[in-house]
N, C-alpha and C. Protein backbone atom coordinates (compact mmCIF):
# COMPACT_ATOMS: atom_id res chain seq x y z
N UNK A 1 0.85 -1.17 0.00
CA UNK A 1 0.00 0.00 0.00
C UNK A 1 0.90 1.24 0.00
N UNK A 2 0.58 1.88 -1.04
CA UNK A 2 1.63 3.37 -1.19
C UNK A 2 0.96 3.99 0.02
N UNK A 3 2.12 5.49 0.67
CA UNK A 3 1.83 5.91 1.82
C UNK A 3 0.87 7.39 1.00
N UNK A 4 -0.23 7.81 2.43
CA UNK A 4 -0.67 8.66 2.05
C UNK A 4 0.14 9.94 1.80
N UNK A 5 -0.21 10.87 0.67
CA UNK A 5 0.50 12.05 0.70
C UNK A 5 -0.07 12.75 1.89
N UNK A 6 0.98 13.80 2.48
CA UNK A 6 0.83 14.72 3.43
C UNK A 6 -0.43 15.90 3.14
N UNK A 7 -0.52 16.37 1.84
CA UNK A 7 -1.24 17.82 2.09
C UNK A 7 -3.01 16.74 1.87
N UNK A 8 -3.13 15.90 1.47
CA UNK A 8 -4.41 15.16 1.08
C UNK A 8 -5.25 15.39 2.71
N UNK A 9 -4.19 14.74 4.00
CA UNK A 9 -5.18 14.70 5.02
C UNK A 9 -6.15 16.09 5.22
N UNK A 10 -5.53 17.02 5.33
CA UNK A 10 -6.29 18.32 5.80
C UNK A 10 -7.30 18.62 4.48
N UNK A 11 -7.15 18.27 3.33
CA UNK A 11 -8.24 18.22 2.27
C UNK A 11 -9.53 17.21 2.75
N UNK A 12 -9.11 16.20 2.96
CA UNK A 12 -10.40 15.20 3.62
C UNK A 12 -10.91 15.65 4.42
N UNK A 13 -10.42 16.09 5.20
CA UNK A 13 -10.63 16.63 7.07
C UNK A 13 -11.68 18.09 6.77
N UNK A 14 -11.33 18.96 5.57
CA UNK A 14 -11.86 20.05 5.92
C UNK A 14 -13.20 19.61 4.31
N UNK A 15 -12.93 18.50 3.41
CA UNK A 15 -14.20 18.67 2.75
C UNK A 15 -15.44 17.45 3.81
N UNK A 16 -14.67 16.29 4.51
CA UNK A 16 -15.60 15.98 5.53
C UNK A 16 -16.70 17.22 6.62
N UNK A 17 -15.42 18.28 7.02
CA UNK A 17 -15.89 18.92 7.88
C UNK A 17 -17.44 19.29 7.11
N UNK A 18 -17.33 19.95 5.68
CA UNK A 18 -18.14 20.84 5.08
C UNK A 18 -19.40 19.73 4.83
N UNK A 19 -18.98 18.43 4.39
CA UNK A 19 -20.33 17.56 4.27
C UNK A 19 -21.08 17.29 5.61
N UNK A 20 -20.00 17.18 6.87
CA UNK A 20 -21.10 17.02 8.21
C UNK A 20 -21.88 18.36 8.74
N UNK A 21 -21.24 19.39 8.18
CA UNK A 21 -21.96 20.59 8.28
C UNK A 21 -23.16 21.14 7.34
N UNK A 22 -22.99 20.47 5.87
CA UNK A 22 -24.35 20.41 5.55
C UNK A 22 -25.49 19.34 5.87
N UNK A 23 -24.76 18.28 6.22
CA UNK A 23 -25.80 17.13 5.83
C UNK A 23 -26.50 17.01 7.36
N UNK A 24 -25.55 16.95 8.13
CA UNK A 24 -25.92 17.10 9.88
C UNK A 24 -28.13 17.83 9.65
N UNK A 25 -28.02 18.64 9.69
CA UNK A 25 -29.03 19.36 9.81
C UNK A 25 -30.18 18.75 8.74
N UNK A 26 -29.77 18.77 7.67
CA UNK A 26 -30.93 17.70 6.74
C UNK A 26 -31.31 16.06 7.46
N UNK A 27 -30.05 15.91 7.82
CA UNK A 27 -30.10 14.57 8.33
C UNK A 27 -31.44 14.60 10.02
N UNK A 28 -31.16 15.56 10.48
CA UNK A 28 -31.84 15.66 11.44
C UNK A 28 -33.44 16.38 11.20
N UNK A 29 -33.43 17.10 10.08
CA UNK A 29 -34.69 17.33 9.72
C UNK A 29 -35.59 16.45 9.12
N UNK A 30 -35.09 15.49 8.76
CA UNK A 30 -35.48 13.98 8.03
C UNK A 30 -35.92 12.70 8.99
N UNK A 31 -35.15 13.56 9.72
CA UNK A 31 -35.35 12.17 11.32
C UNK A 31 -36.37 13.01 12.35
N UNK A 32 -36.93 14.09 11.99
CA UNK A 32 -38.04 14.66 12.95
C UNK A 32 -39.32 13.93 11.79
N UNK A 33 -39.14 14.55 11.02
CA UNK A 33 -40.35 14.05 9.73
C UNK A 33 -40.88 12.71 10.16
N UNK A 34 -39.78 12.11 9.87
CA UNK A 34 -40.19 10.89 10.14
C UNK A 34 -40.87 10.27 11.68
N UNK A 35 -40.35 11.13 12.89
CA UNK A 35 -40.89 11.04 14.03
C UNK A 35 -42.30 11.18 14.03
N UNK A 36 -42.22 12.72 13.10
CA UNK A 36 -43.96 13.55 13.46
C UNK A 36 -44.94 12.69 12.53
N UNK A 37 -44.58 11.61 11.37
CA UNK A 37 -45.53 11.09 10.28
C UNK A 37 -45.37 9.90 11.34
N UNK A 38 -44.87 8.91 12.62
CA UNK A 38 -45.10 7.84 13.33
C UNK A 38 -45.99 8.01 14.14
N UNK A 39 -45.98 9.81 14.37
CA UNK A 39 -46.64 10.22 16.06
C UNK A 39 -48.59 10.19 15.08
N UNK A 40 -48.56 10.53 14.29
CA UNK A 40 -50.33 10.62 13.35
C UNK A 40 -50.24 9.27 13.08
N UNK A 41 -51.96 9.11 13.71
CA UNK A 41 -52.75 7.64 13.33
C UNK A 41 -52.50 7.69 11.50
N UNK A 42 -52.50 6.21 11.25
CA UNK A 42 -52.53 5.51 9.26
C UNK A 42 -53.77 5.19 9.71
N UNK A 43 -54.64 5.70 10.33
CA UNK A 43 -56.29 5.27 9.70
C UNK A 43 -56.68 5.74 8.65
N UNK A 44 -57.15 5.10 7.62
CA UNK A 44 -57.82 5.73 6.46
C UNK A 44 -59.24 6.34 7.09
N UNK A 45 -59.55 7.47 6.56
CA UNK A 45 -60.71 8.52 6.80
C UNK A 45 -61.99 7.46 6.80
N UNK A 46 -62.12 6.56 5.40
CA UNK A 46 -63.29 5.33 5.45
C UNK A 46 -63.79 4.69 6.69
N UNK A 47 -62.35 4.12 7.49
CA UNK A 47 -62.22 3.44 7.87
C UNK A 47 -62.83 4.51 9.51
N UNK A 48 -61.82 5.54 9.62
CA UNK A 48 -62.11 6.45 10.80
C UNK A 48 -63.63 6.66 10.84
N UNK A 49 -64.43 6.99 10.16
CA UNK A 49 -65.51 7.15 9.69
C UNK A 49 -66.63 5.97 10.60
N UNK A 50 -66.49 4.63 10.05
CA UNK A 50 -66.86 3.34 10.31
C UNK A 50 -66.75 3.36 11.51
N UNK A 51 -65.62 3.32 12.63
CA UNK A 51 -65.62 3.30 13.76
C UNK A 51 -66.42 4.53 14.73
N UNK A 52 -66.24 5.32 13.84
CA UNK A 52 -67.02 6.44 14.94
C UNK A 52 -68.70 6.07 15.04
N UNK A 53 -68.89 5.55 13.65
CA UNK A 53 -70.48 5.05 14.12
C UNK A 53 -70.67 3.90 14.52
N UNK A 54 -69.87 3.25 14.50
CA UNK A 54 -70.00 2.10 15.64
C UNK A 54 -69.72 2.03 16.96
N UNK A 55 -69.21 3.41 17.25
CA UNK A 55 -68.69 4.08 18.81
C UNK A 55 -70.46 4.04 19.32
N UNK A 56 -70.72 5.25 18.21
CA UNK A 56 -72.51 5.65 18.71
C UNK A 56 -73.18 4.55 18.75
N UNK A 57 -73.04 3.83 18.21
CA UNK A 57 -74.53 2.39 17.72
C UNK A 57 -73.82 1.50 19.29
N UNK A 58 -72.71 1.22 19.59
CA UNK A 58 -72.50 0.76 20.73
C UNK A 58 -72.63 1.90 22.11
N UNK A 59 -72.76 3.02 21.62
CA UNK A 59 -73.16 3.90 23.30
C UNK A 59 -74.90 3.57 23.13
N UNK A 60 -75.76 3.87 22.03
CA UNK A 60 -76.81 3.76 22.36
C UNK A 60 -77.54 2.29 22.62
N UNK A 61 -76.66 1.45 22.49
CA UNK A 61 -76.86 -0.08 22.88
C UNK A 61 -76.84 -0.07 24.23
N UNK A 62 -75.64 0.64 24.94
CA UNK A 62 -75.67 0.98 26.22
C UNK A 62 -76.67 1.31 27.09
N UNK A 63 -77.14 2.55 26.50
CA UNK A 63 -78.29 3.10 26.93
C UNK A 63 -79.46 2.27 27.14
N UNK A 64 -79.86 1.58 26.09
CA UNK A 64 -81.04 0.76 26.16
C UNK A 64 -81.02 -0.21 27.07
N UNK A 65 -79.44 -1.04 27.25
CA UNK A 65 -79.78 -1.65 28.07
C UNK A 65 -80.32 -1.67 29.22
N UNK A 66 -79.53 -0.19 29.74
CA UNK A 66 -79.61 0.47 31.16
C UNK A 66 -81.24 0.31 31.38
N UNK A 67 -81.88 0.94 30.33
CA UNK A 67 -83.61 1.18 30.24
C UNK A 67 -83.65 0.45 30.60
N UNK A 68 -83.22 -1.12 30.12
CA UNK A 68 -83.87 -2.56 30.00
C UNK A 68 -84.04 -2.98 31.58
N UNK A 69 -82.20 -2.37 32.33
CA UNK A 69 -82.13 -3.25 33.32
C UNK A 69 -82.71 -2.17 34.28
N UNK A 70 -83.20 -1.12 34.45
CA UNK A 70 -83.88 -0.25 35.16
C UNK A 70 -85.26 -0.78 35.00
N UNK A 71 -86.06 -1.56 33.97
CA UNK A 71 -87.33 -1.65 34.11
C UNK A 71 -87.20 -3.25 34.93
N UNK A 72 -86.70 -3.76 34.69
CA UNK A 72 -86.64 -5.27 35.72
C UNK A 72 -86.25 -4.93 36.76
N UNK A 73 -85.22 -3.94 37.11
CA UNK A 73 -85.31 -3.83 38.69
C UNK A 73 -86.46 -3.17 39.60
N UNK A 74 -87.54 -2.46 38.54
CA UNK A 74 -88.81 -2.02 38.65
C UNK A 74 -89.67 -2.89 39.01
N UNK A 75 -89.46 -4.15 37.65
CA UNK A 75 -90.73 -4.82 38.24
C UNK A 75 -90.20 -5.83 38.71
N UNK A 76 -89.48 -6.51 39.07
CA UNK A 76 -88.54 -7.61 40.81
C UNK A 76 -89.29 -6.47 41.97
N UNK A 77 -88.50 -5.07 42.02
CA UNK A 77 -89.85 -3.87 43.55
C UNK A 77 -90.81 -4.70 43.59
N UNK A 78 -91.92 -4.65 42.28
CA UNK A 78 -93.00 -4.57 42.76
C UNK A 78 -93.53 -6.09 42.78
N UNK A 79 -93.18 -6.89 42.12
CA UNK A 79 -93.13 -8.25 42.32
C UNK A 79 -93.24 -8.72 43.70
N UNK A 80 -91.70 -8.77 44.52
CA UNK A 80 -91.52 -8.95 45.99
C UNK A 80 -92.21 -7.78 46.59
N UNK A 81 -92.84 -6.65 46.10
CA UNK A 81 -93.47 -6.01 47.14
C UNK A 81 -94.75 -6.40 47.34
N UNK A 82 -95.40 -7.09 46.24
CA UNK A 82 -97.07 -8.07 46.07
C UNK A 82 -96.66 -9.21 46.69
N UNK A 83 -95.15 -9.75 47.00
CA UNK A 83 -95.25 -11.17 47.54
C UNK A 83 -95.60 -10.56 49.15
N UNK A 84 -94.93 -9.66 49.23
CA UNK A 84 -94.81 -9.62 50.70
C UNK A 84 -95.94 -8.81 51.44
N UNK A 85 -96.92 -8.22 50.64
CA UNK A 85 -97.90 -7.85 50.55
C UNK A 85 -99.00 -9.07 51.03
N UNK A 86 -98.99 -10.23 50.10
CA UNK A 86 -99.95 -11.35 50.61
C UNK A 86 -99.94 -12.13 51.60
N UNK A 87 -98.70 -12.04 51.99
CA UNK A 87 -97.89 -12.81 53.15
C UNK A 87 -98.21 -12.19 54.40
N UNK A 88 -98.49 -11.20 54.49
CA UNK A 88 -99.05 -10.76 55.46
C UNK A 88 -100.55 -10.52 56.10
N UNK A 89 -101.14 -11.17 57.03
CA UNK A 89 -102.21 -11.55 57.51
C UNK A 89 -103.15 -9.70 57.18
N UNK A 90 -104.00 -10.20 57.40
CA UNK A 90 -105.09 -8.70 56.84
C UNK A 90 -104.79 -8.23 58.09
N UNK A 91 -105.80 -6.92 58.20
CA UNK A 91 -105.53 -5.92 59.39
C UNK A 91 -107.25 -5.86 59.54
N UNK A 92 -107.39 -6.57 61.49
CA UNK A 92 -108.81 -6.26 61.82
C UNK A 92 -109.08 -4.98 62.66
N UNK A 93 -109.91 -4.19 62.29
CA UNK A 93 -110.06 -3.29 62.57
C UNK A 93 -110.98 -3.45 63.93
């Protein structure tokens, strides 16, 4: 291997310097990009769309049930309140 010439190092050294001084900053503006396009949902809008009404169609499923299970705990009251109603001897005046 022939030896390096002397004046070549400080040529490398100072056109390296000039490429890490341009590229540094692109390089790092390329690596935010890419951060800020990981940090946003890839839902397609179709798709975003679809779920939001199936958010609603499952809250108002919710709801109904609640109705549902609010009217049986209504009528179980009044159920055991007619059992316990008969169960008890009349009142003689």
């Amino acid at each position: 291997m022939p030896p390096i010439p002397g004046e070549l190092i400080p040529i490398v050294l100072f056109v390296m310097m000039g490429f890490t001084a341009v590229l540094y900053p692109v390089a790092r503006a390329f690596g935010r990009k890419i951060d800020r396009e990981s940090l946003q949902p890839k839902v397609p809008q179709e798709l975003q769309q679809r779920l939001e009404r199936m958010e609603q169609a499952i809250d108002s499923i919710a709801v109904e049930v609640e109705r549902i299970s609010e009217g049986q705990r209504f009528t179980t009251k009044l159920l055991s309140d007619r059992q316990q109603s008969q169960a008890l001897p009349p009142k003689q005046p």
